[in-house]
Protein backbone atom coordinates (compact mmCIF):
# COMPACT_ATOMS: atom_id res chain seq x y z
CA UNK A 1 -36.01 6.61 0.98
CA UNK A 2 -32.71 4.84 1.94
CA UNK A 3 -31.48 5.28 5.22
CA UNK A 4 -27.82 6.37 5.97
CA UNK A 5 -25.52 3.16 7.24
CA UNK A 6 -23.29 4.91 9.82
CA UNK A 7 -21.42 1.77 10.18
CA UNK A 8 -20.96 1.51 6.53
CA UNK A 9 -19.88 4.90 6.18
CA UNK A 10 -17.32 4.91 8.96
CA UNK A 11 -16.34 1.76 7.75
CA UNK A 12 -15.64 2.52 4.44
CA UNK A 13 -13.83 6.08 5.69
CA UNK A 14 -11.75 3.80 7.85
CA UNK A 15 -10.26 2.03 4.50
CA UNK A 16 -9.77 4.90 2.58
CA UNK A 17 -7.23 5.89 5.59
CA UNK A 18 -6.13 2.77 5.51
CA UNK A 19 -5.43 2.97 1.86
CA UNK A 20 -3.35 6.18 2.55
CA UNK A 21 -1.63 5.54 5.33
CA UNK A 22 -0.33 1.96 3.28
CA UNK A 23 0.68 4.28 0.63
CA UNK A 24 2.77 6.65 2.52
CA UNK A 25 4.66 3.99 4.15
CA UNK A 26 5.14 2.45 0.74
CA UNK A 27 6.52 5.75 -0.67
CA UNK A 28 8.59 6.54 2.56
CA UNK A 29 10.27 3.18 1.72
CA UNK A 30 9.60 2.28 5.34
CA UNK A 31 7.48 -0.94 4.03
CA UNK A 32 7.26 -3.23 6.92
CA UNK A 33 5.34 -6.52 6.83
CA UNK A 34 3.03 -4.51 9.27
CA UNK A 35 2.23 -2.31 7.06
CA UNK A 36 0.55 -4.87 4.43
CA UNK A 37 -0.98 -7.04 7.72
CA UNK A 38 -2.71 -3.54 8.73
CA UNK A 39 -3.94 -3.01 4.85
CA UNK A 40 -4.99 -6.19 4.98
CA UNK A 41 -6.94 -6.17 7.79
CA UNK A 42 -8.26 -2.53 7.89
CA UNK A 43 -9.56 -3.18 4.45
CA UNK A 44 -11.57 -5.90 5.20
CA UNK A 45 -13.11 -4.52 7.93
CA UNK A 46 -15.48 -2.32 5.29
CA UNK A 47 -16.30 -5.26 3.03
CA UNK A 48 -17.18 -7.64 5.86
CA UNK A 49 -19.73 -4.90 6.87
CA UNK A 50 -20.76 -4.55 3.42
CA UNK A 51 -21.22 -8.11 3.59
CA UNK A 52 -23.61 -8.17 6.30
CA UNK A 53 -26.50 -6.12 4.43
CA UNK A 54 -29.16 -6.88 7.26
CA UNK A 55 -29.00 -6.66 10.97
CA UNK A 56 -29.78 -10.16 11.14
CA UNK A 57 -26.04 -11.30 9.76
CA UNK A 58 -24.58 -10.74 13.55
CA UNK A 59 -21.49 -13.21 12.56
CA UNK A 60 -20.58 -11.15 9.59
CA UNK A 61 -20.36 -8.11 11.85
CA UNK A 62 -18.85 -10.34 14.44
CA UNK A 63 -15.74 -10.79 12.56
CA UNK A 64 -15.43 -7.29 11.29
CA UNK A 65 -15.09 -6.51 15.02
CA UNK A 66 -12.49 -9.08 15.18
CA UNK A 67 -10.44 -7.71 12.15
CA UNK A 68 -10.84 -4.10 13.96
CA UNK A 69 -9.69 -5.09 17.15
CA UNK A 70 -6.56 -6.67 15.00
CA UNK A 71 -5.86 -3.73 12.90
CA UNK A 72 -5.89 -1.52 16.40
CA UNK A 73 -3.55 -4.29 17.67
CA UNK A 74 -0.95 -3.58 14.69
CA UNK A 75 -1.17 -0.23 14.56
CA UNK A 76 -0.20 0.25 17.99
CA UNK A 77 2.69 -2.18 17.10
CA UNK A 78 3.72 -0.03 14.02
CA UNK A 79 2.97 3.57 15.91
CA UNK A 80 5.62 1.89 18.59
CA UNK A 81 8.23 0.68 16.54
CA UNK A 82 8.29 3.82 14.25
């Protein structure tokens, strides 16, 4: 029996957002380079952790914590200037 991935799951949850929230901003007409660098990077953050199918790919997961810590850092920027 396969075992849930929570860090998969949240993962790819976190993109869909991501997905939406680009959308919005694209509809609004309120597209901002910040806007595609947070699509960008809150994407990525799911397929990096896809990436790293076993526990034993720390670097994989590594980076995915890097792009995270990114995306927070241009959302707060975005959150601010809107």
């Amino acid at each position: 029996m396969k075992q849930d991935n929570i860090l998969k799951d949240k993962s790819y949850k976190f993109s869909v957002r991501i997905v939406k929230f680009y959308k919005f901003f694209s509809s609004q007409k309120n597209e901002y380079v910040i806007s595609k660098q947070i699509l960008r990077r809150g994407t990525s953050i799911g397929a990096m952790v896809e990436e790293a199918e076993s526990k034993a790919n720390f670097i994989q997961l590594s980076i995915a914590n890097k792009e995270a810590n990114e995306t927070h850092y241009w959302l707060r920027l975005i959150r601010t200037l809107s």
